[in-house]
N, C-alpha and C. Protein backbone atom coordinates (compact mmCIF):
# COMPACT_ATOMS: atom_id res chain seq x y z
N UNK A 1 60.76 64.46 67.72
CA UNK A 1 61.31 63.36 68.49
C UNK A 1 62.17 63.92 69.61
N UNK A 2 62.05 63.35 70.88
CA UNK A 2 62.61 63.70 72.19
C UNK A 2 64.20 63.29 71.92
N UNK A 3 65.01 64.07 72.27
CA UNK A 3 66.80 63.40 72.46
C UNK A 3 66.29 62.58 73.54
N UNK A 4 67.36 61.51 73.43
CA UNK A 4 68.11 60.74 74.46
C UNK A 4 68.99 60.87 74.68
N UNK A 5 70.03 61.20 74.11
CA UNK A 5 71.53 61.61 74.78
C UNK A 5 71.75 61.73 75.92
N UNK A 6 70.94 62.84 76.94
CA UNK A 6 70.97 63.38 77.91
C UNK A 6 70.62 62.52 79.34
N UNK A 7 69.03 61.93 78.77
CA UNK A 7 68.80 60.99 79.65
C UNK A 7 69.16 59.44 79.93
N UNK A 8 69.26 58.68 78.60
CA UNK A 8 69.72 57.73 78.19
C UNK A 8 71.29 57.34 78.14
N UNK A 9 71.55 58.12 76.62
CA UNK A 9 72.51 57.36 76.08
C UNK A 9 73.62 57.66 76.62
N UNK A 10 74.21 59.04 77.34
CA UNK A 10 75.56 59.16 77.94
C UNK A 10 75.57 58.95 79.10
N UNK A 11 74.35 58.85 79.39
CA UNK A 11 74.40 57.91 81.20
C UNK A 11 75.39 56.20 80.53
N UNK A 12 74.55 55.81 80.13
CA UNK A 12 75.24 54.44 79.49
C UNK A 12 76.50 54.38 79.05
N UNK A 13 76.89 55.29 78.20
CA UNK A 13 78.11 55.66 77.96
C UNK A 13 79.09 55.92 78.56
N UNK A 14 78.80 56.77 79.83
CA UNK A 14 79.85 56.79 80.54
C UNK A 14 80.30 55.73 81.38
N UNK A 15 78.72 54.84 81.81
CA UNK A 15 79.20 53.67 82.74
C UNK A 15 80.06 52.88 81.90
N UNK A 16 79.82 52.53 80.78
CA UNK A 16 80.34 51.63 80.29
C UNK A 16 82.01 52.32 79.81
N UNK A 17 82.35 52.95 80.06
CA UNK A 17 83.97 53.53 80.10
C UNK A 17 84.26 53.06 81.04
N UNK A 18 83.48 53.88 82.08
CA UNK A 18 84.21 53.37 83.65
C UNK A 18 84.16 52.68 83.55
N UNK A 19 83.55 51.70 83.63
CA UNK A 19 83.50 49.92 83.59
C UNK A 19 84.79 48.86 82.71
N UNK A 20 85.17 49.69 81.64
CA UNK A 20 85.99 49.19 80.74
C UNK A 20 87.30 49.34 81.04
N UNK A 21 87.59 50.91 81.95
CA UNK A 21 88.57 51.10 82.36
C UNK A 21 88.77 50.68 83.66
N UNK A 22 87.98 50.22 84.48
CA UNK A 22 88.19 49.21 85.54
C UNK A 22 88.61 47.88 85.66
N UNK A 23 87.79 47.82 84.61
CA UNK A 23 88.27 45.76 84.56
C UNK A 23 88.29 45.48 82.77
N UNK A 24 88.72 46.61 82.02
CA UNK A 24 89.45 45.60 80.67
C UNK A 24 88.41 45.08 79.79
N UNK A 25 88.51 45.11 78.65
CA UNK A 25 87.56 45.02 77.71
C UNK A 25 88.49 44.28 76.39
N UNK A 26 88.02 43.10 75.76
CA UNK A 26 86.82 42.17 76.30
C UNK A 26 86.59 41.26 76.99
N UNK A 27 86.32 40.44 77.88
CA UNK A 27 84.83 41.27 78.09
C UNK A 27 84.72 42.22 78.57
N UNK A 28 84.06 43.13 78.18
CA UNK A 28 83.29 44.43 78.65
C UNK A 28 82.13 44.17 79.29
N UNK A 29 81.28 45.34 79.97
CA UNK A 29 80.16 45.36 80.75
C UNK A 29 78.71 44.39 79.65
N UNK A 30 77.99 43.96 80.38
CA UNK A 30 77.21 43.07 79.96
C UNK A 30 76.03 44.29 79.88
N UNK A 31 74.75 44.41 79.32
CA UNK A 31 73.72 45.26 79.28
C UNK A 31 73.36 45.53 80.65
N UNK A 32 72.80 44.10 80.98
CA UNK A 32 72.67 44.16 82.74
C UNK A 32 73.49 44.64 83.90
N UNK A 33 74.66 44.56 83.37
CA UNK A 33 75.46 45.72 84.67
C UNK A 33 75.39 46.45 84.17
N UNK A 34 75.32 47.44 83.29
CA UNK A 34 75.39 48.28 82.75
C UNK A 34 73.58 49.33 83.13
N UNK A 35 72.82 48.20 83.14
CA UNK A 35 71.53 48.82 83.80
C UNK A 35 71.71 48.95 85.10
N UNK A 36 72.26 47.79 85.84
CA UNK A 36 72.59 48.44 87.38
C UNK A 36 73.51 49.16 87.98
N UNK A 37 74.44 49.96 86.95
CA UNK A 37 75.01 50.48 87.27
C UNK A 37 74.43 51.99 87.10
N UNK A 38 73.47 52.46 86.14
CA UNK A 38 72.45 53.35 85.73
C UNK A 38 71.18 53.81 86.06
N UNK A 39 70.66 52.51 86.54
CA UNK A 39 69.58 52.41 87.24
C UNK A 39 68.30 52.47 86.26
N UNK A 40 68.53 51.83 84.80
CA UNK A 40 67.96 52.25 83.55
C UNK A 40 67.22 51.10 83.55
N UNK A 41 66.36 50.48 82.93
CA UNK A 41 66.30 49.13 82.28
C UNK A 41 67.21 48.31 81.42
N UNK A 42 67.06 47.24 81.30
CA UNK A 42 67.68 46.18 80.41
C UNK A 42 67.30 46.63 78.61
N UNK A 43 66.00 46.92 78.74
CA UNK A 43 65.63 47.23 77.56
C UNK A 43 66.51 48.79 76.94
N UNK A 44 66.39 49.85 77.99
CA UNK A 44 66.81 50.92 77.78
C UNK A 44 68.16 50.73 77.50
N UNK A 45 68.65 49.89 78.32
CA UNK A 45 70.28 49.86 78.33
C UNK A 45 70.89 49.42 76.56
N UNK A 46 70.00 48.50 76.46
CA UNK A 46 70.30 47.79 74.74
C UNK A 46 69.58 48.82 74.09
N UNK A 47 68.83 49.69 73.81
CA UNK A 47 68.63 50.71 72.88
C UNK A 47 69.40 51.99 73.24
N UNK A 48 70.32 51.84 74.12
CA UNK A 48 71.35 53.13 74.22
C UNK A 48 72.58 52.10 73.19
N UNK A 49 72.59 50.92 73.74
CA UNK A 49 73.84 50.82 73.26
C UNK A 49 73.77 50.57 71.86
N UNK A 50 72.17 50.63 70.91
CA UNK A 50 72.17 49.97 70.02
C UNK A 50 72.42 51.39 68.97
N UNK A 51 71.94 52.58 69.36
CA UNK A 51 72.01 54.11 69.24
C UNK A 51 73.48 54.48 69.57
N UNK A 52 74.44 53.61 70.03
CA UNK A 52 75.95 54.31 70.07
C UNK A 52 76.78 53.38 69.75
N UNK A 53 76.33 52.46 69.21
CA UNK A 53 77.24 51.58 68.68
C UNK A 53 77.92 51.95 67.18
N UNK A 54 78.86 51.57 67.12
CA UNK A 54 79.37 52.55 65.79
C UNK A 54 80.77 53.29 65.78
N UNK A 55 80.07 54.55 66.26
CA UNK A 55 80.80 55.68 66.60
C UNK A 55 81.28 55.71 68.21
N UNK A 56 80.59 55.20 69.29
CA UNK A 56 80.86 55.32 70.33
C UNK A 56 81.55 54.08 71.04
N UNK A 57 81.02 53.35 70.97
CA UNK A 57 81.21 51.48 71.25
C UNK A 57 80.83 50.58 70.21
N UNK A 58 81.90 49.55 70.24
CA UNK A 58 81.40 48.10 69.92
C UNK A 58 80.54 47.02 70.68
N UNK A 59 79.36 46.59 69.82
CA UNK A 59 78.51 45.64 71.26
C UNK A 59 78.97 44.34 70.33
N UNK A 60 78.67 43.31 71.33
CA UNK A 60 78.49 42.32 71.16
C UNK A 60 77.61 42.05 70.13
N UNK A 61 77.48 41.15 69.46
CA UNK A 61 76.09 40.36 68.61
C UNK A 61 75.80 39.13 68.84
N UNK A 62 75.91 38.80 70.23
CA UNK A 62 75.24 37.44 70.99
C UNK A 62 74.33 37.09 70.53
N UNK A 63 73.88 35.95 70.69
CA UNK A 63 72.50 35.18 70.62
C UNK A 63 71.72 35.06 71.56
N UNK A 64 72.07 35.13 72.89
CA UNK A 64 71.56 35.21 74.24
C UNK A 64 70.99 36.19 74.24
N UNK A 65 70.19 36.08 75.55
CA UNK A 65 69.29 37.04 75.85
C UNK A 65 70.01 38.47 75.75
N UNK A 66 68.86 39.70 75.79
CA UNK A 66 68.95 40.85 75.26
C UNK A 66 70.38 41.38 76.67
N UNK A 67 70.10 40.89 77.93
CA UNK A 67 70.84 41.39 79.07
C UNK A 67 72.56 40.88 78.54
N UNK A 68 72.75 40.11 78.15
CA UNK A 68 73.61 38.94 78.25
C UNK A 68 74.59 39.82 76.86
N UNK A 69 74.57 40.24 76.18
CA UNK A 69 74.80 41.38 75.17
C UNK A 69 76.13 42.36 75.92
N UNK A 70 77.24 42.30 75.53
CA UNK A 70 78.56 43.20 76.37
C UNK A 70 79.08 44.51 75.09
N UNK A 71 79.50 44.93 75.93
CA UNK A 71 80.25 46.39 75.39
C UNK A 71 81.64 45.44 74.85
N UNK A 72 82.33 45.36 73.91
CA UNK A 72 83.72 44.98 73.74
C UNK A 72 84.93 45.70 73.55
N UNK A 73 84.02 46.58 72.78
CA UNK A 73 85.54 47.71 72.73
C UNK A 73 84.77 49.48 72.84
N UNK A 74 85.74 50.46 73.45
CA UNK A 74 85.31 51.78 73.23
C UNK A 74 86.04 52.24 72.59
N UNK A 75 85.51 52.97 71.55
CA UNK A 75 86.26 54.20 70.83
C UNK A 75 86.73 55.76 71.30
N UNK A 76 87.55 56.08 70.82
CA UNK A 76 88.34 57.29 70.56
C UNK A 76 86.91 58.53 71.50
N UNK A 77 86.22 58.40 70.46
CA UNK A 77 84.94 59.46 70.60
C UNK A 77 84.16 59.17 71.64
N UNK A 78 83.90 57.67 71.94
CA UNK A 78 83.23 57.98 73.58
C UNK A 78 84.05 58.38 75.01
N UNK A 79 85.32 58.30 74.84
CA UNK A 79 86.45 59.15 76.07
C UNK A 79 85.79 60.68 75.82
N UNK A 80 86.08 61.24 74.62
CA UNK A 80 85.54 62.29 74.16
C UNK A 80 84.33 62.90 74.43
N UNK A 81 83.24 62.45 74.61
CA UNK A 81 82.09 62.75 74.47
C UNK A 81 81.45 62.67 76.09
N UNK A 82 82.28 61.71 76.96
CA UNK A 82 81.75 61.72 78.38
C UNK A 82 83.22 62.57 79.05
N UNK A 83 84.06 63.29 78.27
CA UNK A 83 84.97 64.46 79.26
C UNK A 83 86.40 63.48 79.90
N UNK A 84 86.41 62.42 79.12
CA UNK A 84 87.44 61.68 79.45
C UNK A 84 88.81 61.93 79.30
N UNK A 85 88.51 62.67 77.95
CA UNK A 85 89.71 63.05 76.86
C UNK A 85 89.76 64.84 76.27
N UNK A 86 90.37 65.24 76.51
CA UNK A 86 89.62 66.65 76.00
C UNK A 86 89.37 67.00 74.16
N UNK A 87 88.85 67.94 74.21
CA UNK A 87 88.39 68.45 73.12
C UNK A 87 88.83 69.85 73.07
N UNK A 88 88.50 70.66 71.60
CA UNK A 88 89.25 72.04 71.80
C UNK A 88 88.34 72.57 72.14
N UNK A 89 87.02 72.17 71.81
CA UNK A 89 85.51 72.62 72.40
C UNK A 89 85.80 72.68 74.18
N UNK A 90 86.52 71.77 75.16
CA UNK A 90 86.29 71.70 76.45
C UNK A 90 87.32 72.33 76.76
N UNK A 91 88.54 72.28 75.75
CA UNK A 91 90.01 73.63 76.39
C UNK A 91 89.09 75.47 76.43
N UNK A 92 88.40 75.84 75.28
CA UNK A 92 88.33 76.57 74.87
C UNK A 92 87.25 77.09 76.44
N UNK A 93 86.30 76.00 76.55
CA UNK A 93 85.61 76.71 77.77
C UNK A 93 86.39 76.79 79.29
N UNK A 94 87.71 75.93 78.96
CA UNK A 94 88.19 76.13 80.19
C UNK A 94 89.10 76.88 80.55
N UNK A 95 89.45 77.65 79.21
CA UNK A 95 90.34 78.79 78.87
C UNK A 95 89.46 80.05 79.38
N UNK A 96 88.28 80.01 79.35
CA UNK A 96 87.71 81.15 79.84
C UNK A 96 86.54 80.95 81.20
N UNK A 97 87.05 79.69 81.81
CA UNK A 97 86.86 79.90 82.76
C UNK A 97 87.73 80.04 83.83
N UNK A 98 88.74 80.08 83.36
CA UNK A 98 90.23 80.46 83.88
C UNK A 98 90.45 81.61 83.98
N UNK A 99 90.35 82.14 82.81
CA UNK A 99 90.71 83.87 83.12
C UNK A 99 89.37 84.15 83.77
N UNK A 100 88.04 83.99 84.27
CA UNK A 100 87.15 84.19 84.91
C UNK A 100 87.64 84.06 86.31
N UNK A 101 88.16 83.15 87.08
CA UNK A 101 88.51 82.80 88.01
C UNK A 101 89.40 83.49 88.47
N UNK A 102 90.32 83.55 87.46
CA UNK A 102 91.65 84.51 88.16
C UNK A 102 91.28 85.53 88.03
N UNK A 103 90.65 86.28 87.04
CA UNK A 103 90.24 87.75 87.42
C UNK A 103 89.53 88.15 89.31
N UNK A 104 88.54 86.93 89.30
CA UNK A 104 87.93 87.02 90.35
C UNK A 104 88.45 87.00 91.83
N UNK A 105 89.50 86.38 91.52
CA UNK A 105 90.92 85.84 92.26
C UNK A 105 92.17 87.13 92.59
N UNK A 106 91.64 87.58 91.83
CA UNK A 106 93.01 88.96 91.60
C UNK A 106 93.00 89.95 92.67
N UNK A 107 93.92 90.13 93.81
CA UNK A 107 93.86 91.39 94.15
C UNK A 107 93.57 92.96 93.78
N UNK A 108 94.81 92.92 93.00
CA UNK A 108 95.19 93.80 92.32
C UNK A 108 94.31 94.74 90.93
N UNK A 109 93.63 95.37 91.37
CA UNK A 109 92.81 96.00 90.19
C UNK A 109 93.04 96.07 88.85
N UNK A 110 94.23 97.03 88.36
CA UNK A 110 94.54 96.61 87.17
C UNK A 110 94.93 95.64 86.55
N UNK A 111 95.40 94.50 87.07
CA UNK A 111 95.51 93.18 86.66
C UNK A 111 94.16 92.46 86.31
N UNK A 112 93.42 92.50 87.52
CA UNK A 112 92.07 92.24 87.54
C UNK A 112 91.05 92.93 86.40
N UNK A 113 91.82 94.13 85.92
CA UNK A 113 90.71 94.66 84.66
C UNK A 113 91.36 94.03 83.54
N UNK A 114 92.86 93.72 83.89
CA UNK A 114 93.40 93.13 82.30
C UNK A 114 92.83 92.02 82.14
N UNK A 115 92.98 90.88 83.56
CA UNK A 115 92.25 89.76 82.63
C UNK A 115 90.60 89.61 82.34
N UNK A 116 89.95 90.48 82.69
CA UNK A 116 88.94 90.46 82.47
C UNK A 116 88.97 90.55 81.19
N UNK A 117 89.54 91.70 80.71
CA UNK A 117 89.47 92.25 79.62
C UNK A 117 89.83 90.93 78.18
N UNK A 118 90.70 90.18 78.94
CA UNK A 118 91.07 89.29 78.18
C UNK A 118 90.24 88.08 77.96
N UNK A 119 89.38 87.73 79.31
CA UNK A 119 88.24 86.94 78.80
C UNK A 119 87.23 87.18 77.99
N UNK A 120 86.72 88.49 78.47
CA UNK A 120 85.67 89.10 77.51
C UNK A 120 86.44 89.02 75.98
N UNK A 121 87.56 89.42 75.67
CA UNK A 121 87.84 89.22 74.36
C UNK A 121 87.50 87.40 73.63
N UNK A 122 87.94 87.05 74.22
CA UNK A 122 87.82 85.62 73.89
C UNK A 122 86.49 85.42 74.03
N UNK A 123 85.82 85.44 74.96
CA UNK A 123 84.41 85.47 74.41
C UNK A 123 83.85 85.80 73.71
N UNK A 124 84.20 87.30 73.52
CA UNK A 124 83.49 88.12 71.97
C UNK A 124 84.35 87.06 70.42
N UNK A 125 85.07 86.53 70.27
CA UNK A 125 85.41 85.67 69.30
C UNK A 125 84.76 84.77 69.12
N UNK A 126 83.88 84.42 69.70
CA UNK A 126 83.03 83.36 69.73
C UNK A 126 83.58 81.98 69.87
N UNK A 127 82.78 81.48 70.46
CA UNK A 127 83.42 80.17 70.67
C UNK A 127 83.69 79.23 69.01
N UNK A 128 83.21 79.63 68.02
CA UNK A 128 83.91 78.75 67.02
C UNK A 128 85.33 79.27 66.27
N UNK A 129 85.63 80.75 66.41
CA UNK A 129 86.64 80.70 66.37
C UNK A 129 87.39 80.69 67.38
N UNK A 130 87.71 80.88 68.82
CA UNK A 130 88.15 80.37 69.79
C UNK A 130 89.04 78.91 69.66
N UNK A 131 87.96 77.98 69.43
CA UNK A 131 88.40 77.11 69.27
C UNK A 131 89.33 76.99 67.85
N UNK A 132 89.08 77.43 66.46
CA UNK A 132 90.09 77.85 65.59
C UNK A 132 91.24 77.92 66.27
N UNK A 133 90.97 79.11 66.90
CA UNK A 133 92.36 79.48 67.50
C UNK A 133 93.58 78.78 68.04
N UNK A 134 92.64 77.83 68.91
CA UNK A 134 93.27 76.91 69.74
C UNK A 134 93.75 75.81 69.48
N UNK A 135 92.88 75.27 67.92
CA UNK A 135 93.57 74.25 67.19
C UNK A 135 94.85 74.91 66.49
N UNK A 136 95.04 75.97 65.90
CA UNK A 136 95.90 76.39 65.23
C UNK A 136 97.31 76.39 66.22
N UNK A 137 97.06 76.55 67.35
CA UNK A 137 98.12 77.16 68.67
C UNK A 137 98.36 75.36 68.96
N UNK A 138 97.44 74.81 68.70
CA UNK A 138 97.85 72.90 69.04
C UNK A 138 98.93 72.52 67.79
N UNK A 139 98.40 72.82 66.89
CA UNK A 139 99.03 71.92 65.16
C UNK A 139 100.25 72.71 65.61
N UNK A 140 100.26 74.02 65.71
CA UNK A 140 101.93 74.90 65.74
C UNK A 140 102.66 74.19 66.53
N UNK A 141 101.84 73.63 67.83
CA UNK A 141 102.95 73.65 68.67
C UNK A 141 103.55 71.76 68.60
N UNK A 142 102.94 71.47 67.88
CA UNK A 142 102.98 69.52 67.52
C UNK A 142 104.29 69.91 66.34
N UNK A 143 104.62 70.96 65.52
CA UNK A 143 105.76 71.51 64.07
C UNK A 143 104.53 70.54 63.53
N UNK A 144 103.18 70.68 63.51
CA UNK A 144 102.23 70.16 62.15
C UNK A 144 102.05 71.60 61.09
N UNK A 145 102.51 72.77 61.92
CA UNK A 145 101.64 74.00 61.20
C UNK A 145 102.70 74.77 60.71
């Protein structure tokens, strides 16, 4: 089976944030703006939202036609999932695209080999402990740890 995520469902997803965070939810975006705001179908639009409802959004359960169907509320995890909100997954890559940058950025040679040196480390940790890392350096710094 083909994903949709990619083509479908976080296209939809994200409109329907923006949309929510523009003008307030509920009402939220209707299927049909939500297709013209995507450029998807009506049909597509209600089988994205029917595939992220749950975990991502609340839909409506109208009786009206399939268009006529609104987003009411978004969750926690769809800010999350369209880059709204961060994650330690999106610190962790932006932690090393930072020291990438500034290395690249660096006059100074030996500085420039230190932080290299320091991205490549963090890279060689792999990104699942990386992110370990970074939760542990979050909880410490909240007095959770």
């Amino acid at each position: 089976m083909e994903s949709t995520w990619e083509s479908r469902d976080v296209l939809v997803l994200d409109a329907a944030v923006r949309r929510v965070d523009e003008h307030g939810a509920p009402p939220g975006p209707t299927v049909t703006q939500l297709a013209k705001m995507t450029g998807l179908s009506v049909a597509d639009v209600g089988r994205a939202l029917a595939a992220l409802s749950g975990q991502y959004v609340e839909i409506s359960r109208g009786h009206g036609p399939e268009g006529s169907r609104r987003v009411d509320g978004i969750y926690p995890e769809a800010r999350r999932a369209v880059g709204q909100w961060p994650t330690l997954e999106g610190w962790a890559d932006r932690l090393i695209a930072a020291l990438t940058e500034a290395a690249d950025n660096e006059p100074d040679e030996q500085k420039r080999g230190r932080l290299r040196q320091l991205r490549d480390g963090a890279v060689g940790l792999g990104r699942e402990a990386l992110v370990a890392l970074l939760a542990n350096a979050a909880t410490r710094a909240v007095g959770l740890g």
